[in-house]
Structure formats: C-alpha cells, structure tokens
N, C-alpha and C. Protein backbone atom coordinates (compact mmCIF):
# COMPACT_ATOMS: atom_id res chain seq x y z
N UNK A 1 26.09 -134.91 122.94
CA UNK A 1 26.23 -133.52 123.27
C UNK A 1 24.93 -133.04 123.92
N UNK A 2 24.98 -132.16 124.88
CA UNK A 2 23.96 -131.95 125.74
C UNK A 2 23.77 -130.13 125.71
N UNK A 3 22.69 -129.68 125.53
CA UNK A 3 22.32 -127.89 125.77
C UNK A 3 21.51 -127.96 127.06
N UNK A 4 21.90 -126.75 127.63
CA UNK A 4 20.80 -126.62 128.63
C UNK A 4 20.19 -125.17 128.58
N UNK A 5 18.88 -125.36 128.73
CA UNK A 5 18.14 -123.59 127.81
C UNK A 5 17.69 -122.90 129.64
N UNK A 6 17.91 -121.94 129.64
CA UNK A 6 17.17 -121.44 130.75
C UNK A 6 15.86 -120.99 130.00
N UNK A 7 14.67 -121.15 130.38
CA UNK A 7 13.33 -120.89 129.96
C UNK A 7 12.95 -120.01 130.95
N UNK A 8 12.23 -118.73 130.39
CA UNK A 8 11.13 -118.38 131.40
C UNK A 8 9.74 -118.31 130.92
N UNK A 9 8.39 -118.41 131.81
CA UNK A 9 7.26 -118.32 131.29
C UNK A 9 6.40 -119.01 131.29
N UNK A 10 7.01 -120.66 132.05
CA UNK A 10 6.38 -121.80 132.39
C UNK A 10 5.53 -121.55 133.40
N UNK A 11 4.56 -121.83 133.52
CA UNK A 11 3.82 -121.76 134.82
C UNK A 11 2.97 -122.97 135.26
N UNK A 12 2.93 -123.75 134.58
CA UNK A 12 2.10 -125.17 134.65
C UNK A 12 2.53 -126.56 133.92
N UNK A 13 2.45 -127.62 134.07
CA UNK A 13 2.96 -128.92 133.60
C UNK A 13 2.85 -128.40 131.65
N UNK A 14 1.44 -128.19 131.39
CA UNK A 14 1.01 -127.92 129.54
C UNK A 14 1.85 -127.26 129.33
N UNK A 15 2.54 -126.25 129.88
CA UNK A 15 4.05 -125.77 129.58
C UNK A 15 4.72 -126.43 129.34
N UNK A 16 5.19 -127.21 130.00
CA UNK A 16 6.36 -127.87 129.88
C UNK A 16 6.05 -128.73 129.10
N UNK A 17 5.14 -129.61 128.92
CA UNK A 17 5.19 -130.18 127.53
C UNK A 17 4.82 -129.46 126.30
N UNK A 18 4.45 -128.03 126.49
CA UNK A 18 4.74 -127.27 125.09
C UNK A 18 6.51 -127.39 124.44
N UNK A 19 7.29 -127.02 125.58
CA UNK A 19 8.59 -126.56 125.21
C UNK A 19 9.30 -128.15 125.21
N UNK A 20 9.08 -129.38 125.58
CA UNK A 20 9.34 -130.24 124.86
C UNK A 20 8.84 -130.68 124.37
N UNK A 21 7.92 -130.45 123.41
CA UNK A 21 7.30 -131.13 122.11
C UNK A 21 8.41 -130.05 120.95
N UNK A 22 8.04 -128.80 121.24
CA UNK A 22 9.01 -127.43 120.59
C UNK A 22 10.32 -128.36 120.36
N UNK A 23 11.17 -128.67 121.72
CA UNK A 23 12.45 -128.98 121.18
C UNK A 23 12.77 -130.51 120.27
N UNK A 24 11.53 -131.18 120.97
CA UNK A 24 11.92 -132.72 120.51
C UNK A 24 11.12 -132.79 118.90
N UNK A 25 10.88 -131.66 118.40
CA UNK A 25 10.28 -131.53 117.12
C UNK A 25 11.66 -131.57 116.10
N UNK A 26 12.22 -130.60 116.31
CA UNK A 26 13.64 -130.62 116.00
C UNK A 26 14.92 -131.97 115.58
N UNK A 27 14.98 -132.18 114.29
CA UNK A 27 15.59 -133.42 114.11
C UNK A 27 16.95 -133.81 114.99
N UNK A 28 18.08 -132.82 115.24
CA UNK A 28 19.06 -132.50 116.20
C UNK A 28 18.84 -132.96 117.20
N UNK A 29 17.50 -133.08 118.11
CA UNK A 29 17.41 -133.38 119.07
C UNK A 29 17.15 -134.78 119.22
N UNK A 30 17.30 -135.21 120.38
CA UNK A 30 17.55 -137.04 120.25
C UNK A 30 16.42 -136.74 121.51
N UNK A 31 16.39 -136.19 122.83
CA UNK A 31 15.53 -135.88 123.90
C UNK A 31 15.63 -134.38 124.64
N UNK A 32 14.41 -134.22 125.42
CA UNK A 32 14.43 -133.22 125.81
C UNK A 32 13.84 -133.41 127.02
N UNK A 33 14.11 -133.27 128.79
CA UNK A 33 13.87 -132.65 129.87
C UNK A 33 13.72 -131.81 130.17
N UNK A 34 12.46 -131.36 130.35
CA UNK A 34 12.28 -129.96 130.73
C UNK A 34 11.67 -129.74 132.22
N UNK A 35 12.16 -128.79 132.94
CA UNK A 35 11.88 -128.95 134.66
C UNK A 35 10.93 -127.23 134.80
N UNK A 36 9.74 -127.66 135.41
CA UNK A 36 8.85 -126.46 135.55
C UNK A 36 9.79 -125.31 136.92
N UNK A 37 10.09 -126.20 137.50
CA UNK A 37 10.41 -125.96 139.12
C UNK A 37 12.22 -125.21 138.24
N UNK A 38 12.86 -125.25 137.78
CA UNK A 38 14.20 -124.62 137.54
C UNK A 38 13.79 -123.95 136.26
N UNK A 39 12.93 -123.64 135.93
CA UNK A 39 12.45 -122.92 134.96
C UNK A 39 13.94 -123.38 132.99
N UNK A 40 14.07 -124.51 133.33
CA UNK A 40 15.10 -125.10 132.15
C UNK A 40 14.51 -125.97 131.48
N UNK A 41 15.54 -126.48 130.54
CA UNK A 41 15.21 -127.28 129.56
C UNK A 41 16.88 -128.04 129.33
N UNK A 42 16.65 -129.55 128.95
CA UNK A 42 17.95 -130.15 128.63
C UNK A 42 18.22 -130.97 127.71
N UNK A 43 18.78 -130.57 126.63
CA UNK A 43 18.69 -131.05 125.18
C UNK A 43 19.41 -132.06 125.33
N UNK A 44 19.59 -133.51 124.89
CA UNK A 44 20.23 -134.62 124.23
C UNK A 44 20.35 -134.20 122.77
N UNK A 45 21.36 -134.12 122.28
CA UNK A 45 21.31 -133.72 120.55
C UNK A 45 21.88 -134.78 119.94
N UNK A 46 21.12 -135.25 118.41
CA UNK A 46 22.27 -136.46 117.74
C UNK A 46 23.22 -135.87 116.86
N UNK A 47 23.24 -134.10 116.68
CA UNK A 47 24.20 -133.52 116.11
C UNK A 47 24.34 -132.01 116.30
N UNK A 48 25.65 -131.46 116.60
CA UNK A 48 25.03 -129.97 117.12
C UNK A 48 24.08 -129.12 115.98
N UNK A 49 23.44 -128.64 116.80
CA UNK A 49 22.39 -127.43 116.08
C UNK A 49 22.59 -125.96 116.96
N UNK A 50 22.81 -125.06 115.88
CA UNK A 50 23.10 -123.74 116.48
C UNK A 50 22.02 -122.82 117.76
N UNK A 51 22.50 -122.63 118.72
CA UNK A 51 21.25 -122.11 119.44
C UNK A 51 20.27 -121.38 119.17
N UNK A 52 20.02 -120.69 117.90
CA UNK A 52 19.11 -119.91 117.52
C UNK A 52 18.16 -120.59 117.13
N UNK A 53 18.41 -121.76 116.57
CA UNK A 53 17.40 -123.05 116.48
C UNK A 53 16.46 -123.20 117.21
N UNK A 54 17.43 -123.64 118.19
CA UNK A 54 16.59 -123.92 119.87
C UNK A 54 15.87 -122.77 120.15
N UNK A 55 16.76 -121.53 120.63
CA UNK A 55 15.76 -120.78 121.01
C UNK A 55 14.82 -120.18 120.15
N UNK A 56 14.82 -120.78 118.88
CA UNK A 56 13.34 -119.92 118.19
C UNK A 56 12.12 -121.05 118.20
N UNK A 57 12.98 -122.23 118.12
CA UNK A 57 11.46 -123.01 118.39
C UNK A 57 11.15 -122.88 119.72
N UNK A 58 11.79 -122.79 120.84
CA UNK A 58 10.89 -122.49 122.73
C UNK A 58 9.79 -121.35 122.29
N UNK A 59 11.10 -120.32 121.42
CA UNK A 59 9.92 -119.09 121.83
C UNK A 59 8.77 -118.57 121.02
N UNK A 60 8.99 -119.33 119.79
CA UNK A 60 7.55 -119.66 118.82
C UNK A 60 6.24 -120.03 119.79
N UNK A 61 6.57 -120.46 121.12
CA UNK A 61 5.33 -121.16 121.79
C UNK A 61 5.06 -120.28 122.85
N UNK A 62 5.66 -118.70 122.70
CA UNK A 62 5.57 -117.91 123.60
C UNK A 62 6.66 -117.63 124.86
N UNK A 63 7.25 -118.73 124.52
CA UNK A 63 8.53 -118.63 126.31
C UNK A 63 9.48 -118.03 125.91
N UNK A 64 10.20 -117.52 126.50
CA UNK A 64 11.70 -116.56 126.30
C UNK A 64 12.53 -117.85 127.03
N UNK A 65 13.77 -117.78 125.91
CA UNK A 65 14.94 -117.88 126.18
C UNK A 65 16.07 -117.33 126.95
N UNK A 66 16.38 -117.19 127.98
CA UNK A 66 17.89 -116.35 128.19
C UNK A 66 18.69 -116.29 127.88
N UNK A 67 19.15 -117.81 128.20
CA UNK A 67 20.48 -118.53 128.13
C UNK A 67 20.26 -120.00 127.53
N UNK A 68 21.60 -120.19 126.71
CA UNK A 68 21.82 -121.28 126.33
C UNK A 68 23.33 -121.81 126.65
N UNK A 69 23.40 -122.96 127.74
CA UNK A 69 24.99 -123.46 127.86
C UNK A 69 25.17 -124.55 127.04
C-alpha cells in the first residue's frame, strides 16, 4: 500500500531528509521518497496507518501537510 503526502516548506536537500527520516521512523512505513522539486512525499507502508500519523510526524519537523492520497 502506497500514501502520497503533499508537503510544503522544503526548501533544501536537509529537508528532505528531515521528512524522510520523520516518515521512515514510523514502524508502518517500509520506505519513504521524498521529492524537493514536487514538494511530496511517497510512503511504502507494511500496514495501513491512519493519516494523522503521517501527517503529525512531517509536521513535528516544522512542514505542513495538505494532502494525503
């Protein structure tokens, strides 16, 4: 099963490995891609986890969430 987070707030690579260290911290998560340039994120999960999950660990590190598909 796959999430995809719209992120905003990235502005540099240390971003983006903030918000996947954030998601791949998370036992649910199996991997995480995160793209500076589409301002997203793309969960691999080994079991669903509710999006509030997700989006509270991105935004614990300061980034806003929008959307979660």
């Amino acid at each position: 099963m796959k999430k995809t987070l719209s992120v905003f707030g990235m502005t540099c690579h240390k971003c983006v490995a903030h918000v996947k260290m954030a998601l791949e911290e998370l036992e649910q998560v199996k991997s995480a891609e995160v793209s500076l340039q589409e301002q997203s994120a793309v969960v691999e999960l080994n079991e669903d986890v509710a999006d509030e999950v997700l989006k509270n660990a991105v935004e614990e590190f300061g980034y806003e969430v929008r959307e979660i598909k």
